[in-house]
PDB file of N, CA and C in Angstrom:
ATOM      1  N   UNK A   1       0.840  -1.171   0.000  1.00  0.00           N
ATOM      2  CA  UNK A   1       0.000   0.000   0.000  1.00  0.00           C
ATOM      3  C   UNK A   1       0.886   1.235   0.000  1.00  0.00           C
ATOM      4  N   UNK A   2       1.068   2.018  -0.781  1.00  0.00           N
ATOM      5  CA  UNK A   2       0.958   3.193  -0.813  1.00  0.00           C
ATOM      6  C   UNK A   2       0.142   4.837  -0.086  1.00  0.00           C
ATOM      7  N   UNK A   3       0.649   5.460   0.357  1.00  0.00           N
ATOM      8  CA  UNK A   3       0.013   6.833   1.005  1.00  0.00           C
ATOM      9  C   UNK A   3       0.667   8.039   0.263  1.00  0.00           C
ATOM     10  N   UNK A   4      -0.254   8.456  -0.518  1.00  0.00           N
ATOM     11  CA  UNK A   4       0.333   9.707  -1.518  1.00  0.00           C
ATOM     12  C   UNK A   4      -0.111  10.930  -0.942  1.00  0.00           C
ATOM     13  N   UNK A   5       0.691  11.952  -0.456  1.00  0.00           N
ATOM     14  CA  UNK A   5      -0.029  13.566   0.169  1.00  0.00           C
ATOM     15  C   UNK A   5       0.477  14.186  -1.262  1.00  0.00           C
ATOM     16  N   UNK A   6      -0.906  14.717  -1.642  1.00  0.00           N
ATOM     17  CA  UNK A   6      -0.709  16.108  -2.634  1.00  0.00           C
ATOM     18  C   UNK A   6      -1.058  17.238  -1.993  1.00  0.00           C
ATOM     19  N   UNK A   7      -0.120  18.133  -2.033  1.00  0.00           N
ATOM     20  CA  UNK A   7      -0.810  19.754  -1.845  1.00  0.00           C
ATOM     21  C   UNK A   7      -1.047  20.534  -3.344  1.00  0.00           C
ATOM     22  N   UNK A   8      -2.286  20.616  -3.434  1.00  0.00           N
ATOM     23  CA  UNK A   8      -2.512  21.626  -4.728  1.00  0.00           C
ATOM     24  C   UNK A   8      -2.905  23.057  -4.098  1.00  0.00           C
ATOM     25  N   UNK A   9      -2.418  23.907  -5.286  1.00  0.00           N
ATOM     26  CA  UNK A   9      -2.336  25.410  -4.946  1.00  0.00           C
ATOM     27  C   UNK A   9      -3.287  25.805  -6.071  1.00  0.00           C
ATOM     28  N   UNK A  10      -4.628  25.863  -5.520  1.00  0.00           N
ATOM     29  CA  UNK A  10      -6.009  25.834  -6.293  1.00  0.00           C
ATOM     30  C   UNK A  10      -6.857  27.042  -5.705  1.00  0.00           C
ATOM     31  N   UNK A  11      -7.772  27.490  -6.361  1.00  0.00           N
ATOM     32  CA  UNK A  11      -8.654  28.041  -5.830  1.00  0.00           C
ATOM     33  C   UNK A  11      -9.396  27.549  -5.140  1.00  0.00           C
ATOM     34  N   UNK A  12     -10.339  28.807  -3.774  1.00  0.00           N
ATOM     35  CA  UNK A  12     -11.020  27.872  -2.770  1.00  0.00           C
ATOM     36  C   UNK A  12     -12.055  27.339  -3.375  1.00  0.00           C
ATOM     37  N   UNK A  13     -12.610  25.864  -2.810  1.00  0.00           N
ATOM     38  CA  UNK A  13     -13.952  25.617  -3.387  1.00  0.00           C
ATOM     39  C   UNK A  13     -14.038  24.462  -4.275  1.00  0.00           C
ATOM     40  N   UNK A  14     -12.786  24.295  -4.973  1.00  0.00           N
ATOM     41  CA  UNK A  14     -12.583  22.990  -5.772  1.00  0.00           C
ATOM     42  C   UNK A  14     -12.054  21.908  -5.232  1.00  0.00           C
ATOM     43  N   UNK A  15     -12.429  21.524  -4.179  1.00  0.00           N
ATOM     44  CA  UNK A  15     -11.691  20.534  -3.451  1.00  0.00           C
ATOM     45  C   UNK A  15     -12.556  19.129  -4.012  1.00  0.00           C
ATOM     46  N   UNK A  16     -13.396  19.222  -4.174  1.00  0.00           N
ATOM     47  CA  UNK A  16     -14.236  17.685  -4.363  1.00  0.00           C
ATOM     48  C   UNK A  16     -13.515  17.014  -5.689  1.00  0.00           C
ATOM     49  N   UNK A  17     -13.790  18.550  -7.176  1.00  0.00           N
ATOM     50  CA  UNK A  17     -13.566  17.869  -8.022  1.00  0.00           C
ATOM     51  C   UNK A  17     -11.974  17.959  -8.428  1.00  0.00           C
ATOM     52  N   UNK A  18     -11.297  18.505  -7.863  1.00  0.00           N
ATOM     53  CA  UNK A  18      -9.635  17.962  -7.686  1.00  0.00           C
ATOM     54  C   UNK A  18      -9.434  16.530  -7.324  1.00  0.00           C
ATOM     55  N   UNK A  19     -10.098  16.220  -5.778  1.00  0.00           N
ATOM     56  CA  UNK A  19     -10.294  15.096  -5.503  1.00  0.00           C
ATOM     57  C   UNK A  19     -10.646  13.815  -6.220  1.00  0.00           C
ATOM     58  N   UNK A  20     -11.844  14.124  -7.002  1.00  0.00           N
ATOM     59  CA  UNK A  20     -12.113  13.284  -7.750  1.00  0.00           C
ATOM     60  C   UNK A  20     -11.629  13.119  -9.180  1.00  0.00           C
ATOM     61  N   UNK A  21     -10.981  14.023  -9.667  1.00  0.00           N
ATOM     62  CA  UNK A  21      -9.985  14.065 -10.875  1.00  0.00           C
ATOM     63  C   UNK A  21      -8.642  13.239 -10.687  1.00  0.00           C
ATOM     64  N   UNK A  22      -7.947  13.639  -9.170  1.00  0.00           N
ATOM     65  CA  UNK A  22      -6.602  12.924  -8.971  1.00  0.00           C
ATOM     66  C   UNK A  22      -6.990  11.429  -8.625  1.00  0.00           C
ATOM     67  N   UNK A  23      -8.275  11.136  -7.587  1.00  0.00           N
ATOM     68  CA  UNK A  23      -8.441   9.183  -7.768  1.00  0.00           C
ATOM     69  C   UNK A  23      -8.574   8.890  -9.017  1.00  0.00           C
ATOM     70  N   UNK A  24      -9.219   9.294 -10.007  1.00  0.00           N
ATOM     71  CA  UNK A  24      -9.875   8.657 -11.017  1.00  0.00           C
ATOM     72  C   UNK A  24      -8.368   8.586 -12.069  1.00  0.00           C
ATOM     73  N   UNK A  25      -7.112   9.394 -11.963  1.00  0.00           N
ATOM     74  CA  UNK A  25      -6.140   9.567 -12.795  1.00  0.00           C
ATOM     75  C   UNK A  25      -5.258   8.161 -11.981  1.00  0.00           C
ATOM     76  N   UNK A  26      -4.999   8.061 -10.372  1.00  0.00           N
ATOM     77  CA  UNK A  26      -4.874   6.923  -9.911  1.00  0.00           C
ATOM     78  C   UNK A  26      -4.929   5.169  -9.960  1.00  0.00           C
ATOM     79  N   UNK A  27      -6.402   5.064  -9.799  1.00  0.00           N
ATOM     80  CA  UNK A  27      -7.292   4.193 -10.756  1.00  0.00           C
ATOM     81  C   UNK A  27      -6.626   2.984 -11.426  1.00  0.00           C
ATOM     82  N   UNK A  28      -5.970   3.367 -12.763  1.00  0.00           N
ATOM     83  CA  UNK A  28      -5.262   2.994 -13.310  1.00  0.00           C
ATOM     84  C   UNK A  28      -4.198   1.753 -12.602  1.00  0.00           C
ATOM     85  N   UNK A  29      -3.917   2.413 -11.327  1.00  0.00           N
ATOM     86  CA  UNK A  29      -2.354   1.721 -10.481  1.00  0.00           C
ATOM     87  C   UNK A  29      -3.100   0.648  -9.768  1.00  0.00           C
ATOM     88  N   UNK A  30      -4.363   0.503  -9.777  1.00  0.00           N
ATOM     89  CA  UNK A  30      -4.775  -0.429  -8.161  1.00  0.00           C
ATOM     90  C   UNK A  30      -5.956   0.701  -7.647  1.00  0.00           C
ATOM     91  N   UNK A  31      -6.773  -0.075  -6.651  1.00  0.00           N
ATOM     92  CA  UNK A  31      -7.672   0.584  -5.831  1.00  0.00           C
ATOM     93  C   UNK A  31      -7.402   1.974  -5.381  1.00  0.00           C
ATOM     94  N   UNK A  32      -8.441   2.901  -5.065  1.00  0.00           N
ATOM     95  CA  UNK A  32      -7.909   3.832  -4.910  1.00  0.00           C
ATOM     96  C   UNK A  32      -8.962   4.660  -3.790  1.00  0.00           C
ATOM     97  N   UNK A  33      -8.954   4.674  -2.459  1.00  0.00           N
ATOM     98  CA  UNK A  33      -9.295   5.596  -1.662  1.00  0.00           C
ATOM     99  C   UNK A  33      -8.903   7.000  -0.847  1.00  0.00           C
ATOM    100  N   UNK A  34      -9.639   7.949  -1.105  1.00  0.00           N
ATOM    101  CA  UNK A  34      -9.398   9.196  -0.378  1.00  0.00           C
ATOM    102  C   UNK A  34     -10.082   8.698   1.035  1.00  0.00           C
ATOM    103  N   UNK A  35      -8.936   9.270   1.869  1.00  0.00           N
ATOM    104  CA  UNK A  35      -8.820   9.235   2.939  1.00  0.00           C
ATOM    105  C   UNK A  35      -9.301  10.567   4.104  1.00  0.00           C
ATOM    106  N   UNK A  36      -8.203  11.637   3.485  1.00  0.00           N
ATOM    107  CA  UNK A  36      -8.330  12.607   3.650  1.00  0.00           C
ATOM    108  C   UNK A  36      -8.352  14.075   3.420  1.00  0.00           C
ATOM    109  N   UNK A  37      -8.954  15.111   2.892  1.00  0.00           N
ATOM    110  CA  UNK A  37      -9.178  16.478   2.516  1.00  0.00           C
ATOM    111  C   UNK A  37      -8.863  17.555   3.064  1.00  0.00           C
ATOM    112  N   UNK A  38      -8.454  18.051   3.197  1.00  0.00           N
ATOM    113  CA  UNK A  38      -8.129  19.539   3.964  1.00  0.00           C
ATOM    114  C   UNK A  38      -8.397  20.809   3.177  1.00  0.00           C
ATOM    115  N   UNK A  39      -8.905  21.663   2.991  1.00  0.00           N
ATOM    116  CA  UNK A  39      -8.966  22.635   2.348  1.00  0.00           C
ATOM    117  C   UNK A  39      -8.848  23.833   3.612  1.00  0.00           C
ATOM    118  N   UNK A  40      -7.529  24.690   3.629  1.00  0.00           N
ATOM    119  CA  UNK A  40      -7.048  25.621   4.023  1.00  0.00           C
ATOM    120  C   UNK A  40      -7.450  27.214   3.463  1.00  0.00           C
ATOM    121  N   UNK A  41      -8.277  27.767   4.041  1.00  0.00           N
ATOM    122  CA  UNK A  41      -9.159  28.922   3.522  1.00  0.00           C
ATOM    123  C   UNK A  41      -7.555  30.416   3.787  1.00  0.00           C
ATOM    124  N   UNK A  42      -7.043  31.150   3.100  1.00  0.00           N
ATOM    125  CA  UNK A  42      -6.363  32.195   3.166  1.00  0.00           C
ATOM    126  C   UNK A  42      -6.974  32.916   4.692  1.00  0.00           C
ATOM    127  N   UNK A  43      -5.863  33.070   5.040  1.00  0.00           N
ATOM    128  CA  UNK A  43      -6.090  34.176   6.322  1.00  0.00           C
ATOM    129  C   UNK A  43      -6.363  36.303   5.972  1.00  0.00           C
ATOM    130  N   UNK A  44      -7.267  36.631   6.306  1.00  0.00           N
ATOM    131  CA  UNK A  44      -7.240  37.458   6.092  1.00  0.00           C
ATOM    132  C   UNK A  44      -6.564  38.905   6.797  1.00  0.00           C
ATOM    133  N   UNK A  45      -5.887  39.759   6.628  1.00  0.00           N
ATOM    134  CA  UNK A  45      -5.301  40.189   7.689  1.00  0.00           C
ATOM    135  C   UNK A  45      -6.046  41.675   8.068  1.00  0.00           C
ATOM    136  N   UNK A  46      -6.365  41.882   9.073  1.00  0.00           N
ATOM    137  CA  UNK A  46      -7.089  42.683   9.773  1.00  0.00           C
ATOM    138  C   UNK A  46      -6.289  43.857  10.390  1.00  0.00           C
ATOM    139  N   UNK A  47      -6.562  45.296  10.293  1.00  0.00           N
ATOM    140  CA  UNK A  47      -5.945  46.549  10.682  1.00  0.00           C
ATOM    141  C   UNK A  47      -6.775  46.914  11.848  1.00  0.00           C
ATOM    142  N   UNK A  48      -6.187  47.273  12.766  1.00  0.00           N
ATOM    143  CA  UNK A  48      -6.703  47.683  14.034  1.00  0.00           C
ATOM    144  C   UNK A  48      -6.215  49.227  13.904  1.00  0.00           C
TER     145      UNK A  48
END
């Protein structure tokens, strides 16, 4: 078994179909489950 971490540098919001673009390109090698997602929203910075 294999454990592959991708970080893509995407716009917010496309996380599903990234997700489902990179298993389905996978596929190919053997079974293929997502495990886990993270989508990291930009911090915004605030002036006091």
């Amino acid at each position: 078994m294999l454990i592959i971490t991708i970080e893509v540098n995407a716009p917010s919001g496309q996380a599903i179909g990234i997700k489902e673009a990179i298993a389905q390109d996978l596929e190919k090698y053997g079974d293929v489950r997502v495990t886990n997602i993270k989508e990291i929203q930009p911090k915004q910075e605030r002036l006091f």
